[in-house]
N, C-alpha and C. Protein backbone atom coordinates (compact mmCIF):
# COMPACT_ATOMS: atom_id res chain seq x y z
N UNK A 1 9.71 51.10 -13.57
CA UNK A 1 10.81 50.44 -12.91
C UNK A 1 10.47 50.21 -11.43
N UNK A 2 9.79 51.48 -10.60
CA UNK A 2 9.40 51.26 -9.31
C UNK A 2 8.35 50.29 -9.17
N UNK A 3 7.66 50.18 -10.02
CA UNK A 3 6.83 49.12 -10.17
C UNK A 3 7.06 47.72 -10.37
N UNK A 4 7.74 47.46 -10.70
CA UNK A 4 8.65 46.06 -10.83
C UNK A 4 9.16 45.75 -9.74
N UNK A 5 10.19 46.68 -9.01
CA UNK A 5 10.70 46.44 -7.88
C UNK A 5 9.74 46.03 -6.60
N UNK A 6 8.64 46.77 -6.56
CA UNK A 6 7.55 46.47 -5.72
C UNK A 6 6.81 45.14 -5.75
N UNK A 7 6.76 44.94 -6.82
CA UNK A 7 5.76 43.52 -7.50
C UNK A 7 6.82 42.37 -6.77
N UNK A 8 8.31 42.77 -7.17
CA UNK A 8 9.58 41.39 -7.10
C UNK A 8 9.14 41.38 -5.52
N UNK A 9 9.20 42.54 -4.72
CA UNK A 9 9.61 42.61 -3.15
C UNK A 9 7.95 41.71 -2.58
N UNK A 10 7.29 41.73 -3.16
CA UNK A 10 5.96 41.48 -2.79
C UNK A 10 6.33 40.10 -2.71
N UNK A 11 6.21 39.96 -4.15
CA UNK A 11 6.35 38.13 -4.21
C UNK A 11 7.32 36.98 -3.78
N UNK A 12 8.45 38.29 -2.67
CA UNK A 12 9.79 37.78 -2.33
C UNK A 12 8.75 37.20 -1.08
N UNK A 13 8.19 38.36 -0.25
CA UNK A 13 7.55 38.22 0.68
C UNK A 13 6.46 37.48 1.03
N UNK A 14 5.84 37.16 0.40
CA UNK A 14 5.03 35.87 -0.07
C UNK A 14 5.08 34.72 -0.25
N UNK A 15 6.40 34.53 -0.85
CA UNK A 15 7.09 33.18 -1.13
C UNK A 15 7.73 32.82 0.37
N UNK A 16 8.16 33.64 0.97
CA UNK A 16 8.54 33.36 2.49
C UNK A 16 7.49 33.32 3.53
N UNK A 17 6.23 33.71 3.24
CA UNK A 17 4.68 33.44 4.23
C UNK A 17 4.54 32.13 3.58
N UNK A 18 4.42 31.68 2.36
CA UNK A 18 4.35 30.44 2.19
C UNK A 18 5.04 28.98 2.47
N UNK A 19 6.33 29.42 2.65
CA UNK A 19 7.27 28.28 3.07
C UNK A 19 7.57 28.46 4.55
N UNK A 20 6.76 29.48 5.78
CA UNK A 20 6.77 29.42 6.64
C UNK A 20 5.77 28.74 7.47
N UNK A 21 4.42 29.04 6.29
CA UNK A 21 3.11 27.75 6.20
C UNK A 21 3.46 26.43 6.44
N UNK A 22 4.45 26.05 5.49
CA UNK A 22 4.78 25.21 5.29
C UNK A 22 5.36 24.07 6.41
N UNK A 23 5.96 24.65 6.71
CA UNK A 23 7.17 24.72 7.57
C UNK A 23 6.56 23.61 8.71
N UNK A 24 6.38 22.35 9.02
CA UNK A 24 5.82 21.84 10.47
C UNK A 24 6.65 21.44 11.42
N UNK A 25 6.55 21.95 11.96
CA UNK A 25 6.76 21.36 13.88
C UNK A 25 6.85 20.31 13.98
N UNK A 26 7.92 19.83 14.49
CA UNK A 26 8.74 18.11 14.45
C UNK A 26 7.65 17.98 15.72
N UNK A 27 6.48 18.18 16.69
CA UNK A 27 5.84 17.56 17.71
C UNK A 27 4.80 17.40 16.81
N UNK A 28 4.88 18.27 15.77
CA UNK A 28 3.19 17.87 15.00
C UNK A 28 3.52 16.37 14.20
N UNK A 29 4.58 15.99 13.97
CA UNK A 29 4.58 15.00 13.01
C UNK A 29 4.93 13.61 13.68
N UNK A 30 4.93 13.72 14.96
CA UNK A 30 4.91 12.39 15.87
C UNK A 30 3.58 12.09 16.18
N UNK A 31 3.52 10.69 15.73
CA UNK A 31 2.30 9.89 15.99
C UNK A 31 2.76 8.73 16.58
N UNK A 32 2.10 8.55 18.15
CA UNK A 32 1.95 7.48 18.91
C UNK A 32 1.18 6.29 19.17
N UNK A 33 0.55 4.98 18.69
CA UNK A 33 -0.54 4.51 19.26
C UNK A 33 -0.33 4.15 20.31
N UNK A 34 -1.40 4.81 20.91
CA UNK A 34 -1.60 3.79 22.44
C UNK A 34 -2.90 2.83 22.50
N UNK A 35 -3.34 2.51 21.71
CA UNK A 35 -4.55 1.64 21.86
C UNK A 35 -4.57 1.41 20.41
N UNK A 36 -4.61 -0.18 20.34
CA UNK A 36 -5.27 -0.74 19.04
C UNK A 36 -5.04 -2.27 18.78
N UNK A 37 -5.58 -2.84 18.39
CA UNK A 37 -5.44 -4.29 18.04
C UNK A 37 -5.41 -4.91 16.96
N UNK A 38 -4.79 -5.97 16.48
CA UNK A 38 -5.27 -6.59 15.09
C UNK A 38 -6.59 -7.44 14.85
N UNK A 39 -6.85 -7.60 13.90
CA UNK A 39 -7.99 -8.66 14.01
C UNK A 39 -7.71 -9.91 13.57
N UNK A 40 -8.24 -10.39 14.59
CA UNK A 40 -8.31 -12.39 14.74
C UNK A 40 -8.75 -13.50 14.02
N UNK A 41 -8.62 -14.06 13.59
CA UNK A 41 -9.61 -15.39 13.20
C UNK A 41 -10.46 -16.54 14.22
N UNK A 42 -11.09 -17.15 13.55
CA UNK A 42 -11.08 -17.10 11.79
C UNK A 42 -11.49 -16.38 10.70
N UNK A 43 -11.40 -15.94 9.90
CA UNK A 43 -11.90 -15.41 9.00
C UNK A 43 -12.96 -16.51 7.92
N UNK A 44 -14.01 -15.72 7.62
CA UNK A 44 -14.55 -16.77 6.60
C UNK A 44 -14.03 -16.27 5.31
N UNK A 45 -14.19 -17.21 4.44
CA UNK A 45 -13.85 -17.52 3.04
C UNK A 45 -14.98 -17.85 2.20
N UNK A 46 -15.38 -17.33 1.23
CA UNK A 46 -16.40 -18.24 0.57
C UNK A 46 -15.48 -18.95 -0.88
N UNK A 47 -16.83 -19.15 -1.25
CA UNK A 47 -16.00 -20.24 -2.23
C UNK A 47 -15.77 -19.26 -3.10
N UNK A 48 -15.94 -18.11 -4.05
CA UNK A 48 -15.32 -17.29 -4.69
C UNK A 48 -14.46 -16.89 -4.13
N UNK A 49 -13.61 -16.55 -2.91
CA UNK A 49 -12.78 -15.65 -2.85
C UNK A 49 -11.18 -16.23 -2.60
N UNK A 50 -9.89 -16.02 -2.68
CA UNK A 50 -8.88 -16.63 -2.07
C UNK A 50 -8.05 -15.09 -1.52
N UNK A 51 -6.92 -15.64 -0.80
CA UNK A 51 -6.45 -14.76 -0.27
C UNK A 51 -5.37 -14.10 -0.96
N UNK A 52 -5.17 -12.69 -1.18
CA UNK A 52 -4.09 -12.51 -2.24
C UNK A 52 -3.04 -11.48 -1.58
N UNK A 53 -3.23 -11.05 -0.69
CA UNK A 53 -2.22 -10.40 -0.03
C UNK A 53 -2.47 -9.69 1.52
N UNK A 54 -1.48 -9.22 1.86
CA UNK A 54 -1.98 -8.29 3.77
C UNK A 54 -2.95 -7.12 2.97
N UNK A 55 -3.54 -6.78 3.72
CA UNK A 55 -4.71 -6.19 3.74
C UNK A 55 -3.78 -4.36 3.63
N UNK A 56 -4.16 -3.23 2.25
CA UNK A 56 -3.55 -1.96 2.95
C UNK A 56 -4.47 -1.03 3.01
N UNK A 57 -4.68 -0.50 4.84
CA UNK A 57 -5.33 0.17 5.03
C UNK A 57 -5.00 1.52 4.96
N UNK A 58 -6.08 2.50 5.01
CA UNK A 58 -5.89 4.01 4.68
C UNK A 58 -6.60 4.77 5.55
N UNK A 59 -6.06 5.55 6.26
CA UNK A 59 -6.73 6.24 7.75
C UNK A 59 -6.57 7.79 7.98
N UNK A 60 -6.99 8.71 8.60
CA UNK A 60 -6.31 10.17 8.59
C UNK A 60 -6.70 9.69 10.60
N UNK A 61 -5.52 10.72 11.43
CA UNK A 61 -5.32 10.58 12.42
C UNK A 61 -5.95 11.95 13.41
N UNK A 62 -6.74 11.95 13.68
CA UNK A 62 -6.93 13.20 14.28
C UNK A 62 -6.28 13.94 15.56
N UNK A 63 -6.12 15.18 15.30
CA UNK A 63 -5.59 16.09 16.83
C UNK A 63 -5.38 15.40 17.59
N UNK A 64 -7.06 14.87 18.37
CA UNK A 64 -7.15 14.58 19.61
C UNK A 64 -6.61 12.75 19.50
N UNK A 65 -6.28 12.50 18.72
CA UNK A 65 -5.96 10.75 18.56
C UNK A 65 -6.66 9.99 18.12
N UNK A 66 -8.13 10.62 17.49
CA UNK A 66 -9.01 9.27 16.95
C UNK A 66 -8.68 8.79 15.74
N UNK A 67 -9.34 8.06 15.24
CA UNK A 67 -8.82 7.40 13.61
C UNK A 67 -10.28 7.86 12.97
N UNK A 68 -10.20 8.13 11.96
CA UNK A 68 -11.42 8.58 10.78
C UNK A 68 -11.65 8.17 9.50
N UNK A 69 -12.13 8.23 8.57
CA UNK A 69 -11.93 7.50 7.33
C UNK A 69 -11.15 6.70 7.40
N UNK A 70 -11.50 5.44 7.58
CA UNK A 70 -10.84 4.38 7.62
C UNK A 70 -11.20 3.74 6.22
N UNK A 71 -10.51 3.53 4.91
CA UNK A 71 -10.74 2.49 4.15
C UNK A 71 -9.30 1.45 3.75
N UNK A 72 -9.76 0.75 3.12
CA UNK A 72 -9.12 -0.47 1.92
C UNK A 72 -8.71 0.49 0.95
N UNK A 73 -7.29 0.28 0.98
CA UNK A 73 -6.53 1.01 -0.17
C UNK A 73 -6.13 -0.44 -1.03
N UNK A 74 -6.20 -1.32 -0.49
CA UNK A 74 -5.67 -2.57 -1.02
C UNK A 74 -6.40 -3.79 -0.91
N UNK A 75 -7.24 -4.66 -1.16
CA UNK A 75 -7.79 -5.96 -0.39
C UNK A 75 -7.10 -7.01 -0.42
N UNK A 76 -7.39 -7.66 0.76
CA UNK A 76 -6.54 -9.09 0.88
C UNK A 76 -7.08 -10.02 0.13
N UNK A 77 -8.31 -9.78 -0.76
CA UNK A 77 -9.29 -10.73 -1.52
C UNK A 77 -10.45 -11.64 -0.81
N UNK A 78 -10.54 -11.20 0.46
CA UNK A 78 -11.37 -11.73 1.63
C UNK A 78 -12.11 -10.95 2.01
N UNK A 79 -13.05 -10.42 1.67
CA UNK A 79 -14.38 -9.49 2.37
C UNK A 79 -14.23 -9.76 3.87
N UNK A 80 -14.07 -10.73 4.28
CA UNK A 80 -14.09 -11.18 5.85
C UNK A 80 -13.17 -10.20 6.46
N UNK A 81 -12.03 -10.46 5.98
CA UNK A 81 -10.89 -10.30 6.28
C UNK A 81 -10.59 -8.68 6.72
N UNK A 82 -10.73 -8.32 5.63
CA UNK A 82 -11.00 -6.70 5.59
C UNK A 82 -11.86 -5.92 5.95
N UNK A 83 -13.25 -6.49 6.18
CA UNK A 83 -14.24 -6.10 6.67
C UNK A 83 -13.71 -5.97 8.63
N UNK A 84 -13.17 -6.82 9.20
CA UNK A 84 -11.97 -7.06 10.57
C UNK A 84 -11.45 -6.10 10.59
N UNK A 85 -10.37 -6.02 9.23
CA UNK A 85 -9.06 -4.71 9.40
C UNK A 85 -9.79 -3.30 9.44
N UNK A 86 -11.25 -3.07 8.69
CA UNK A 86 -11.77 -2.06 9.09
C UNK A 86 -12.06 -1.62 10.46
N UNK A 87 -12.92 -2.37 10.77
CA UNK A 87 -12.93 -2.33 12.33
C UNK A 87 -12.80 -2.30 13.15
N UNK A 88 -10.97 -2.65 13.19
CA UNK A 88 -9.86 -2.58 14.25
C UNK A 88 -9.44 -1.82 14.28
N UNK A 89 -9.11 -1.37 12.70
CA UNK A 89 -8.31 0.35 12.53
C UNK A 89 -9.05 1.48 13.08
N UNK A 90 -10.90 1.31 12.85
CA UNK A 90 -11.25 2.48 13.69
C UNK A 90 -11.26 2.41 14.73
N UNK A 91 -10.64 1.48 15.82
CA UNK A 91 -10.88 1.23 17.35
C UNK A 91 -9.63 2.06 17.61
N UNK A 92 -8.87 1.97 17.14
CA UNK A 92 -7.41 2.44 16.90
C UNK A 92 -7.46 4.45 17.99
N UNK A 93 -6.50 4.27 18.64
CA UNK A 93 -6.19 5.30 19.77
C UNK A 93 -4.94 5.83 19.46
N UNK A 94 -4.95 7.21 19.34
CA UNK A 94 -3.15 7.78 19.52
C UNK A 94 -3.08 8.78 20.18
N UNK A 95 -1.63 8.92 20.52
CA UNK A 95 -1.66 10.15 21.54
C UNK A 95 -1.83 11.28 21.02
N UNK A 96 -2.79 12.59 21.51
CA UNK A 96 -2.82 13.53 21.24
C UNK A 96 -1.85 14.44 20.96
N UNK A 97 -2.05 15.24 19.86
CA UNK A 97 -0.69 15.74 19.59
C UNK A 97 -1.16 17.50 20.01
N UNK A 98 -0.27 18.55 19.91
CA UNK A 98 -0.19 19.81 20.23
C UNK A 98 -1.91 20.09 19.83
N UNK A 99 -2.38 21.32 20.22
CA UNK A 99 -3.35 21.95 19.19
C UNK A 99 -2.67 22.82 17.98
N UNK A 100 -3.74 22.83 16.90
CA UNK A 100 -3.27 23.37 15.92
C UNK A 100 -1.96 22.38 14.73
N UNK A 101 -1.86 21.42 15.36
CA UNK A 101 -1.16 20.53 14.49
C UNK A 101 -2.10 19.79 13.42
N UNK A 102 -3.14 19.97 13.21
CA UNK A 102 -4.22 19.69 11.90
C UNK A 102 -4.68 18.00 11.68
N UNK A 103 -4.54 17.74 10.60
CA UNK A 103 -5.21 16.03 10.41
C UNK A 103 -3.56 15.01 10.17
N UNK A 104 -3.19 14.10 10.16
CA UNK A 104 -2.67 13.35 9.82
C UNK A 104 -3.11 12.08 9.09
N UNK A 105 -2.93 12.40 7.42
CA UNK A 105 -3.40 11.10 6.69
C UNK A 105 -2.01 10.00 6.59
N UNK A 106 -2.08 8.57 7.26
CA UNK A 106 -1.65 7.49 6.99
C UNK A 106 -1.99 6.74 6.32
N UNK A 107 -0.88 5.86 5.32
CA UNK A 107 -1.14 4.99 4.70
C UNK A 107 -0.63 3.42 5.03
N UNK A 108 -1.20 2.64 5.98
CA UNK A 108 -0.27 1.15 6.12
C UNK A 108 -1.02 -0.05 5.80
N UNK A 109 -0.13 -1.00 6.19
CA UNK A 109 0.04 -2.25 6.24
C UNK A 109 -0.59 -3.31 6.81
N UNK A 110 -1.70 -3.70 7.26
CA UNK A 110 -1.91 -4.71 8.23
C UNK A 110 -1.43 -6.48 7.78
N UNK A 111 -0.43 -6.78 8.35
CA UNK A 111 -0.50 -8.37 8.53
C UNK A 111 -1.35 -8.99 8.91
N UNK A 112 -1.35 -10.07 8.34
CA UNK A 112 -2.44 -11.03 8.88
C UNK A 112 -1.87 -12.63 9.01
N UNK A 113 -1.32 -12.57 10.04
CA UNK A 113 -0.42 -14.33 10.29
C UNK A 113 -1.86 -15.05 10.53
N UNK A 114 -1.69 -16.47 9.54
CA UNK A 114 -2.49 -17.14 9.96
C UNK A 114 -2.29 -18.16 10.48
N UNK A 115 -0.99 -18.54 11.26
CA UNK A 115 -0.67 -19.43 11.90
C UNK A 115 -0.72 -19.10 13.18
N UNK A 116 -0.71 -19.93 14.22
CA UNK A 116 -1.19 -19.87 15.68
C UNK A 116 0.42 -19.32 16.34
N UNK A 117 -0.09 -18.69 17.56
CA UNK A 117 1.37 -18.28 17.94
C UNK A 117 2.17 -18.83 18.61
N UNK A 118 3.25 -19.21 19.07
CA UNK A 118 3.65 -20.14 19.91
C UNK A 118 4.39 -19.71 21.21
């Protein structure tokens, strides 16, 4: 019976180190960019390819603000195109967040207007 009780109190205590793990810091989960750009045209096209949608990129954000693994979660159907959104996304700057706040993996969107701006 004392044995049971010990095992329950253990795993009470455990279950509360784990959801205190858990637990993040509303400064760890703000992400700022301060530096980054889209990419421009023109884009080339070859004759196999057409365009089939915005481009979705996939990035993890580091501590200090850099961008890392940058890939294509999605293609726009333009090697050109995406081959750009790669390149921009790793130029990509954010504000440093606390230490000890770990990696931040994002998943977005890049537009790509191809009309001129006015």
């Amino acid at each position: 019976m004392r044995l049971a009780i010990y095992a329950a109190v253990l795993l009470l205590l455990l279950a509360g180190t784990e959801a205190q793990q858990k637990a993040v810091p509303p400064e760890c989960t703000k992400v700022t960019r301060v530096h980054g750009s889209f990419p421009k045209g023109p884009f080339k096209t070859l004759p196999t390819e057409s365009y089939k949608s915005s481009p979705s990129v996939k990035f993890l954000i580091q501590e200090d603000g850099s961008v890392s693994g940058v890939s294509i979660a999605r293609s726009s159907g333009v090697a050109d195109i995406d081959q750009k959104v790669l390149e921009s996304v790793s130029q990509w700057k954010y504000k440093p967040r606390p230490s000890g706040c770990g990696v931040i993996e994002n998943q977005m969107t890049v537009v790509i207007h191809w009309g001129e701006s006015h």
